[in-house]
PDB file of N, CA and C in Angstrom:
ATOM      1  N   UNK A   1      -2.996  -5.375   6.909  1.00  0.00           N
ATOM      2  CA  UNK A   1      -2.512  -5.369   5.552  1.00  0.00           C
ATOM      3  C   UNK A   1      -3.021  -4.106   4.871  1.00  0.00           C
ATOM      4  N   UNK A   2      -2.044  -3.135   4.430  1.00  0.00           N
ATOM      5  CA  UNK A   2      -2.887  -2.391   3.725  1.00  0.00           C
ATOM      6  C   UNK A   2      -3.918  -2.408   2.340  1.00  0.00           C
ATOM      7  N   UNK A   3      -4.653  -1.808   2.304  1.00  0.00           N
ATOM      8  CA  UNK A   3      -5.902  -1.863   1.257  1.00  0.00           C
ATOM      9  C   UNK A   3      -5.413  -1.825  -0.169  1.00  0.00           C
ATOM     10  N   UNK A   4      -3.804  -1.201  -0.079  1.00  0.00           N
ATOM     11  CA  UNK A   4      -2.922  -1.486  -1.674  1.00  0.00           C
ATOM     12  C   UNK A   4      -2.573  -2.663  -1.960  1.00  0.00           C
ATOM     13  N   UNK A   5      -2.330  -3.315  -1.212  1.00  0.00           N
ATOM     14  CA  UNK A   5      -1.944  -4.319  -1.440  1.00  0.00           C
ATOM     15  C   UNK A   5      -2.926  -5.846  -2.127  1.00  0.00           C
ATOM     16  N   UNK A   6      -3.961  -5.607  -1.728  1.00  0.00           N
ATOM     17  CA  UNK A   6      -5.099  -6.946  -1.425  1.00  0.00           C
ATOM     18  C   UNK A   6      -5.197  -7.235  -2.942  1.00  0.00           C
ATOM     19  N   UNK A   7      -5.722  -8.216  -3.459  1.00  0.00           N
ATOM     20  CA  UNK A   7      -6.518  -8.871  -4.433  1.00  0.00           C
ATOM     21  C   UNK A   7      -6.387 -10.005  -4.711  1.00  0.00           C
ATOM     22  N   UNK A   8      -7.262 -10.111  -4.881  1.00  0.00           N
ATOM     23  CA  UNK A   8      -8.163 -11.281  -4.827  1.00  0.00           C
ATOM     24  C   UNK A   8      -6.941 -12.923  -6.098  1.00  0.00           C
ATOM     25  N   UNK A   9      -7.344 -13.688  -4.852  1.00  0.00           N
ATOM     26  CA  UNK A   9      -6.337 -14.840  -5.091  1.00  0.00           C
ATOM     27  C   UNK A   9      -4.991 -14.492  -4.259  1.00  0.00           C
ATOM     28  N   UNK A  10      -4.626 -13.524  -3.524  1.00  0.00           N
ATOM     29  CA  UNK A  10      -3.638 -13.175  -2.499  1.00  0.00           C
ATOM     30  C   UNK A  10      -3.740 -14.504  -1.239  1.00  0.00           C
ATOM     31  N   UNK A  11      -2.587 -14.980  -1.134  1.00  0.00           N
ATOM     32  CA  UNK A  11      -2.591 -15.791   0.381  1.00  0.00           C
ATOM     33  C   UNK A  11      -2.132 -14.968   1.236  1.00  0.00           C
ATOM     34  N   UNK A  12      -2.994 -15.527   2.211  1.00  0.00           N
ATOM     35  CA  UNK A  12      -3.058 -14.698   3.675  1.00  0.00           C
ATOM     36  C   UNK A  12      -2.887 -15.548   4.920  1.00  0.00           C
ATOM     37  N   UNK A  13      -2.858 -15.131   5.624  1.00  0.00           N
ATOM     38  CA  UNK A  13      -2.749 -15.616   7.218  1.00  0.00           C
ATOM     39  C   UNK A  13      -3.596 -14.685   8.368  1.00  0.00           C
ATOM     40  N   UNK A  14      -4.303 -15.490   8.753  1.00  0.00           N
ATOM     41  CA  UNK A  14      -5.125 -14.376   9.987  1.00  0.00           C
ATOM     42  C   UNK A  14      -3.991 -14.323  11.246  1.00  0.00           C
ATOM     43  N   UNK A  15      -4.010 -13.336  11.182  1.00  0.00           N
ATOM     44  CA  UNK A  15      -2.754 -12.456  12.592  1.00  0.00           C
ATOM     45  C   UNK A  15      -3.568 -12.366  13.583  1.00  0.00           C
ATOM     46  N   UNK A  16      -5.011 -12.200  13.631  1.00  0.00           N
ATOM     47  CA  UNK A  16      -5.152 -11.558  14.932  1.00  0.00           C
ATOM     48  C   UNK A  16      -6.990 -11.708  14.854  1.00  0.00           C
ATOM     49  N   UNK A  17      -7.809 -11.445  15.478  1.00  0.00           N
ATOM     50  CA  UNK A  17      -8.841 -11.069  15.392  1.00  0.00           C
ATOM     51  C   UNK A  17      -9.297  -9.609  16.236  1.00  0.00           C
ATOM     52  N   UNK A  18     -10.135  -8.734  15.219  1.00  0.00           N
ATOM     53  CA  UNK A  18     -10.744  -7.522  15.894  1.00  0.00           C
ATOM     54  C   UNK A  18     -12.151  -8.263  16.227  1.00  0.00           C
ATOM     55  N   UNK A  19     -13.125  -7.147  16.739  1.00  0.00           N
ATOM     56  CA  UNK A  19     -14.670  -7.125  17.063  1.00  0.00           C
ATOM     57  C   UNK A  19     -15.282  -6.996  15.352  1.00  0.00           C
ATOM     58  N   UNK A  20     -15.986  -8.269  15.098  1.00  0.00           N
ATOM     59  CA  UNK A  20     -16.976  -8.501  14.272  1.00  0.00           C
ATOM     60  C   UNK A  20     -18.173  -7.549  14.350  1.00  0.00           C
ATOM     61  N   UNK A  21     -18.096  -7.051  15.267  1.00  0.00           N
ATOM     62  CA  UNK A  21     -19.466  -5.861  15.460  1.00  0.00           C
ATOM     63  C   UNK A  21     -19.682  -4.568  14.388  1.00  0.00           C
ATOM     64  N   UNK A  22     -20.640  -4.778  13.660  1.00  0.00           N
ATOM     65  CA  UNK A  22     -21.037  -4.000  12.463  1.00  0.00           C
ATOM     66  C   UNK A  22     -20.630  -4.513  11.419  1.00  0.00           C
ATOM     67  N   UNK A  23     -20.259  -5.922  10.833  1.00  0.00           N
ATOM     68  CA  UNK A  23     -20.081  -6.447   9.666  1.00  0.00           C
ATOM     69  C   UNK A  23     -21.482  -6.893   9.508  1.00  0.00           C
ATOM     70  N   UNK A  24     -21.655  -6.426   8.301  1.00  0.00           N
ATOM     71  CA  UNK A  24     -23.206  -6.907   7.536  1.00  0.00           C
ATOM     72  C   UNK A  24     -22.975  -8.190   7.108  1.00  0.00           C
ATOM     73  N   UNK A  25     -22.930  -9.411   7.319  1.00  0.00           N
ATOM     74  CA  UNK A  25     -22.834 -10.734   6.844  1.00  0.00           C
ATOM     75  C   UNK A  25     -23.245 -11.476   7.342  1.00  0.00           C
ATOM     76  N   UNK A  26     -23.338 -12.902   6.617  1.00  0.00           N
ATOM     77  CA  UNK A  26     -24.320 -14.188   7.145  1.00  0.00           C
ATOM     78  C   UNK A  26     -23.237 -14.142   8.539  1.00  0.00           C
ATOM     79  N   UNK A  27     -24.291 -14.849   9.680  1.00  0.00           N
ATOM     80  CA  UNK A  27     -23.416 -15.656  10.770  1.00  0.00           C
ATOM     81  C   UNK A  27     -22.689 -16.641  10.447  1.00  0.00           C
ATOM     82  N   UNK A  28     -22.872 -17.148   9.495  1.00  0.00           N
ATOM     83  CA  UNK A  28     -21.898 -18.507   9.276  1.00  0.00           C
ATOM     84  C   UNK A  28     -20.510 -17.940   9.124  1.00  0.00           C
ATOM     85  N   UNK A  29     -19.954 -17.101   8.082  1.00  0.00           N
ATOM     86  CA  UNK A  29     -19.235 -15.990   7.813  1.00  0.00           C
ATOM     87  C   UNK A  29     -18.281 -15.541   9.526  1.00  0.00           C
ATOM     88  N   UNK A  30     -19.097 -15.467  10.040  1.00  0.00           N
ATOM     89  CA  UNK A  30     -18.481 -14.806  11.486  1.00  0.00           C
ATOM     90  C   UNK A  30     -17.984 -16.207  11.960  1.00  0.00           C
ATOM     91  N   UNK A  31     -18.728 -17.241  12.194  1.00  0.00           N
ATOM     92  CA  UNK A  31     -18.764 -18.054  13.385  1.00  0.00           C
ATOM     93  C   UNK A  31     -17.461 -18.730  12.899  1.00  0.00           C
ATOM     94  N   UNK A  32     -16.556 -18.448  11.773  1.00  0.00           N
ATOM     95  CA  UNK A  32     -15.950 -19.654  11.010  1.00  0.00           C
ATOM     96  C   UNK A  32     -14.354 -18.710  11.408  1.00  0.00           C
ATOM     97  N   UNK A  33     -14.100 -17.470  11.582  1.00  0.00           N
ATOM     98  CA  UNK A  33     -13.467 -16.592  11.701  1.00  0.00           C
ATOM     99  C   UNK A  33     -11.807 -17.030  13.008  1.00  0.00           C
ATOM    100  N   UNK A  34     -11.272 -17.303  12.638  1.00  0.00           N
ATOM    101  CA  UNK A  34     -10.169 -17.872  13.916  1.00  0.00           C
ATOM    102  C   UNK A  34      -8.477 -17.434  13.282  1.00  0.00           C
ATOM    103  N   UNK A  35      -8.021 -17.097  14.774  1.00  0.00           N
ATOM    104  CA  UNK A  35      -6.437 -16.740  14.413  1.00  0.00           C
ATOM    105  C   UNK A  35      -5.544 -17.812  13.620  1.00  0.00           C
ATOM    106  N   UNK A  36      -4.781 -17.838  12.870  1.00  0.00           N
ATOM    107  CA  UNK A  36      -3.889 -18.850  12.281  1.00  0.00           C
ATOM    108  C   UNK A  36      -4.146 -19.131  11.329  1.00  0.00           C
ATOM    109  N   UNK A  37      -5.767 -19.279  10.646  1.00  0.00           N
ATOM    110  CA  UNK A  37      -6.247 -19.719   9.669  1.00  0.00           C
ATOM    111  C   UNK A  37      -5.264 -18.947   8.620  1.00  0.00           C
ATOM    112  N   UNK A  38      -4.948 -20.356   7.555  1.00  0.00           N
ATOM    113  CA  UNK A  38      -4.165 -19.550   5.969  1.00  0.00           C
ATOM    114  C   UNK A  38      -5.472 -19.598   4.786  1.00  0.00           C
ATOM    115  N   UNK A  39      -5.583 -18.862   3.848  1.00  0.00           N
ATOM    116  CA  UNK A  39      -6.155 -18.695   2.907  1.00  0.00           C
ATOM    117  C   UNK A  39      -5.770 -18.086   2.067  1.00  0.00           C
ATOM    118  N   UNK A  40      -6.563 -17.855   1.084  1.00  0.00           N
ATOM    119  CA  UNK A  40      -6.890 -17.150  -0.064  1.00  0.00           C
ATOM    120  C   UNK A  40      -8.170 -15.989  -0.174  1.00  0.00           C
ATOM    121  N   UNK A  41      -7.876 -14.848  -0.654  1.00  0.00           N
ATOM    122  CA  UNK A  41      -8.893 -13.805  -0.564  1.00  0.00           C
ATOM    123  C   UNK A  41      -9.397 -13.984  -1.672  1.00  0.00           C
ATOM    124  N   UNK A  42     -11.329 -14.204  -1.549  1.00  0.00           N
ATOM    125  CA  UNK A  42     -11.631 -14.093  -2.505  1.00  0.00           C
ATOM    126  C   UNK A  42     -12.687 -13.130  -3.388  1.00  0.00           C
ATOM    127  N   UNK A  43     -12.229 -11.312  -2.659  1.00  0.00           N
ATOM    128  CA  UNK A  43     -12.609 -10.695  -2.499  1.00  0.00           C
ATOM    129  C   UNK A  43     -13.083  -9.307  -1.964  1.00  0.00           C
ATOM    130  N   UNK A  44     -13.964  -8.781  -1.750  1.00  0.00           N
ATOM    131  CA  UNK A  44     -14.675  -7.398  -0.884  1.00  0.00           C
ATOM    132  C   UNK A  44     -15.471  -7.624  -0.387  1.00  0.00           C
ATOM    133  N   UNK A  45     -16.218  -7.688   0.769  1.00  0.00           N
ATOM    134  CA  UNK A  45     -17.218  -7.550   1.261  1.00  0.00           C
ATOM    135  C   UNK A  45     -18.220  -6.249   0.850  1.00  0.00           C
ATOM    136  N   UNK A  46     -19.014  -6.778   0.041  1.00  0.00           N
ATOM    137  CA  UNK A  46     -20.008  -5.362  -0.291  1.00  0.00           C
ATOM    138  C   UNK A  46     -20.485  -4.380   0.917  1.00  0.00           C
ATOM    139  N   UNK A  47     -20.436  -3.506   0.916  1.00  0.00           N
ATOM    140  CA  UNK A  47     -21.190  -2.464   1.586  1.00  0.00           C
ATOM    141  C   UNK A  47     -19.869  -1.964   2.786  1.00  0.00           C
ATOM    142  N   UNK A  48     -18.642  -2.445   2.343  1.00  0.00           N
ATOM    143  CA  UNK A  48     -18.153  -2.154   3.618  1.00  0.00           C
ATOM    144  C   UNK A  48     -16.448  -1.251   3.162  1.00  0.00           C
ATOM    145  N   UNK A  49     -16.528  -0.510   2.396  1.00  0.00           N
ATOM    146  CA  UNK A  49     -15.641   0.241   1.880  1.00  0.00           C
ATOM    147  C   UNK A  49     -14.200  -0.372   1.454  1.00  0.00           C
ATOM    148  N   UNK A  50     -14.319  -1.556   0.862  1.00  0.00           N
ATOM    149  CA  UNK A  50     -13.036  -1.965   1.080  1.00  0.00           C
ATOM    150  C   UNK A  50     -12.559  -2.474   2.272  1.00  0.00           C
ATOM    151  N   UNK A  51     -12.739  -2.331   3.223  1.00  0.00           N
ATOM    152  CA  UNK A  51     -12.117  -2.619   4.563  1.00  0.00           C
ATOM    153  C   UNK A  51     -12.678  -4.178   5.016  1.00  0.00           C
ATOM    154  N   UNK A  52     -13.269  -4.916   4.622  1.00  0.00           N
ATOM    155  CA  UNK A  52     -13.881  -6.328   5.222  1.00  0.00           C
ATOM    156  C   UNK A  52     -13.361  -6.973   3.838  1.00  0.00           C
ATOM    157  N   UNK A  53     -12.958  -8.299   3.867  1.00  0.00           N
ATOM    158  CA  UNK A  53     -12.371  -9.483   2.530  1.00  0.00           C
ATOM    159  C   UNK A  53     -13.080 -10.823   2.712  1.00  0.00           C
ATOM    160  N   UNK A  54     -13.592 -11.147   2.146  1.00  0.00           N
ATOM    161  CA  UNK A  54     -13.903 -12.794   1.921  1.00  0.00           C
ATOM    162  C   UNK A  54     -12.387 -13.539   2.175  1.00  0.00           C
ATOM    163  N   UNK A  55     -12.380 -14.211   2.977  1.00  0.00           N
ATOM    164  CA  UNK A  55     -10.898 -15.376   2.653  1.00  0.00           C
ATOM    165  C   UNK A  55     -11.426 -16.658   2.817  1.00  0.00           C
ATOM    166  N   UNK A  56     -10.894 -17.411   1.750  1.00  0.00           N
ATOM    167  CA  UNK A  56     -11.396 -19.024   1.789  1.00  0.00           C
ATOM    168  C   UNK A  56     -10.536 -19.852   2.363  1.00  0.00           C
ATOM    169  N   UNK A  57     -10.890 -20.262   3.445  1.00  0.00           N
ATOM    170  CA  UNK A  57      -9.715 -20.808   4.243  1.00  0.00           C
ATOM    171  C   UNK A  57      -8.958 -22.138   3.400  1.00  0.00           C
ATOM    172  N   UNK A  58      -8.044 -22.542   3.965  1.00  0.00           N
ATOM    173  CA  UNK A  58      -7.533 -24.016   3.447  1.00  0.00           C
ATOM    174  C   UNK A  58      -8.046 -24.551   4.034  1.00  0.00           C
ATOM    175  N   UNK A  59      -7.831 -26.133   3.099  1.00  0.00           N
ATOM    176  CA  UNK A  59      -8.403 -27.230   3.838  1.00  0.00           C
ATOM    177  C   UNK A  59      -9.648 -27.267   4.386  1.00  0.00           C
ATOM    178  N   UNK A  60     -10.823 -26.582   3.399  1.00  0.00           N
ATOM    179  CA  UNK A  60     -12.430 -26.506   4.839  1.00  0.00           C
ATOM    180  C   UNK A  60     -12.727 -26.082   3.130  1.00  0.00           C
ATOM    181  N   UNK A  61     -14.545 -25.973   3.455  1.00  0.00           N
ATOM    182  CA  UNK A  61     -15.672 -25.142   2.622  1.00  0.00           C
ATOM    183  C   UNK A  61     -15.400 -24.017   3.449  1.00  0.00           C
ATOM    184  N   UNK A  62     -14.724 -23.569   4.071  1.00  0.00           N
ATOM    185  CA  UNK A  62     -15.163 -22.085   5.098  1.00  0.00           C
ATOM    186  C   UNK A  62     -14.671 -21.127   4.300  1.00  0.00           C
ATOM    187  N   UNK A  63     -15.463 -19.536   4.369  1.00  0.00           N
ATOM    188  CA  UNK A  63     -15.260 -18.840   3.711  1.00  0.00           C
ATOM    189  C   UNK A  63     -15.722 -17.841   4.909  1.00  0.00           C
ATOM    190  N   UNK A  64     -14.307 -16.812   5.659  1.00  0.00           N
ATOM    191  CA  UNK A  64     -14.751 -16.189   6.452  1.00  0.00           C
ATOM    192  C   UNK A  64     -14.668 -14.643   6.009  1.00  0.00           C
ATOM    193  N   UNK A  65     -15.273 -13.734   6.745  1.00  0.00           N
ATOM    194  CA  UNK A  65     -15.188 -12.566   6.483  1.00  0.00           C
ATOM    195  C   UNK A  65     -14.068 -11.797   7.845  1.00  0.00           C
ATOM    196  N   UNK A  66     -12.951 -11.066   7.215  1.00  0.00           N
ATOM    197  CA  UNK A  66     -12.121 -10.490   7.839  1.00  0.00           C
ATOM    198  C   UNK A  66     -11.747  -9.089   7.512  1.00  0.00           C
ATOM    199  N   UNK A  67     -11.291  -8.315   8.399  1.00  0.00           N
ATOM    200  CA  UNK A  67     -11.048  -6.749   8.127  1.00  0.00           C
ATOM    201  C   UNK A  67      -9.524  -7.335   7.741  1.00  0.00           C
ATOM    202  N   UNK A  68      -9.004  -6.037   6.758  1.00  0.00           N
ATOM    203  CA  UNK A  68      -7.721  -5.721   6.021  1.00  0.00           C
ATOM    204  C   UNK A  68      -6.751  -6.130   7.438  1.00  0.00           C
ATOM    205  N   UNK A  69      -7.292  -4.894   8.026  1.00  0.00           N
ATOM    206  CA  UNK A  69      -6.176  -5.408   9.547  1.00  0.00           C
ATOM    207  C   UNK A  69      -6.245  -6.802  10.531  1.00  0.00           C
ATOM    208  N   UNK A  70      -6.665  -7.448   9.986  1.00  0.00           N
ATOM    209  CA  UNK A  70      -6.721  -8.928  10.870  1.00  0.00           C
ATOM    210  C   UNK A  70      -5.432 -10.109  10.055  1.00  0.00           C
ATOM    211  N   UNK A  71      -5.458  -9.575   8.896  1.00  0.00           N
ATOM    212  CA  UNK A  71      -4.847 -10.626   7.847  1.00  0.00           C
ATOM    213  C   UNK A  71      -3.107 -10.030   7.664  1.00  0.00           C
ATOM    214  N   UNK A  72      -2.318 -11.353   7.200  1.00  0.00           N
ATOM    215  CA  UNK A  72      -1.496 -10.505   6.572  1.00  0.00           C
ATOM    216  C   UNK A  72      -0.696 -11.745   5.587  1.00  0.00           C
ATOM    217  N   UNK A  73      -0.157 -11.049   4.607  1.00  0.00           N
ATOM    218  CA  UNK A  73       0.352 -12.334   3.296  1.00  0.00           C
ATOM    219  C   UNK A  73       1.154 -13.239   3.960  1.00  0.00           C
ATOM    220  N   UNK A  74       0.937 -14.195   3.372  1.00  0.00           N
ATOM    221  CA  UNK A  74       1.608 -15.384   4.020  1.00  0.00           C
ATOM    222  C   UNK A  74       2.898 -15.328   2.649  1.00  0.00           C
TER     223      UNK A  74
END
């Protein structure tokens, strides 16, 4: 998804998963991370230029962390 597009309260759909390797975030954050999941973005991930999003999945407390390119609007 490009980085013009995003903000926050956007629904999304995870398309795909990249390598989590070098995201600064809790493990919980990672471990919750899966293809298909729909959400809502609720956010930036600090420290990571724009490029990492909070999305709160449906249906769960889960709140995973995903790159721009993993997601795309539902």
């Amino acid at each position: 998804m490009e980085l013009n597009n995003v903000r926050n309260g956007l629904r999304v759909r995870v398309a795909k998963l990249e390598s989590a390797r070098g995201m600064l975030v809790h493990g919980r954050h990672l471990s919750v991370r899966e293809v298909g999941v729909t959400g809502t973005i609720q956010g930036h991930v600090p420290g990571h230029a724009g490029d990492v999003l909070w999305v709160e999945h449906d249906n769960s407390d889960d709140v995973g962390a995903y790159c721009s390119t993993e997601i795309e609007k539902v």
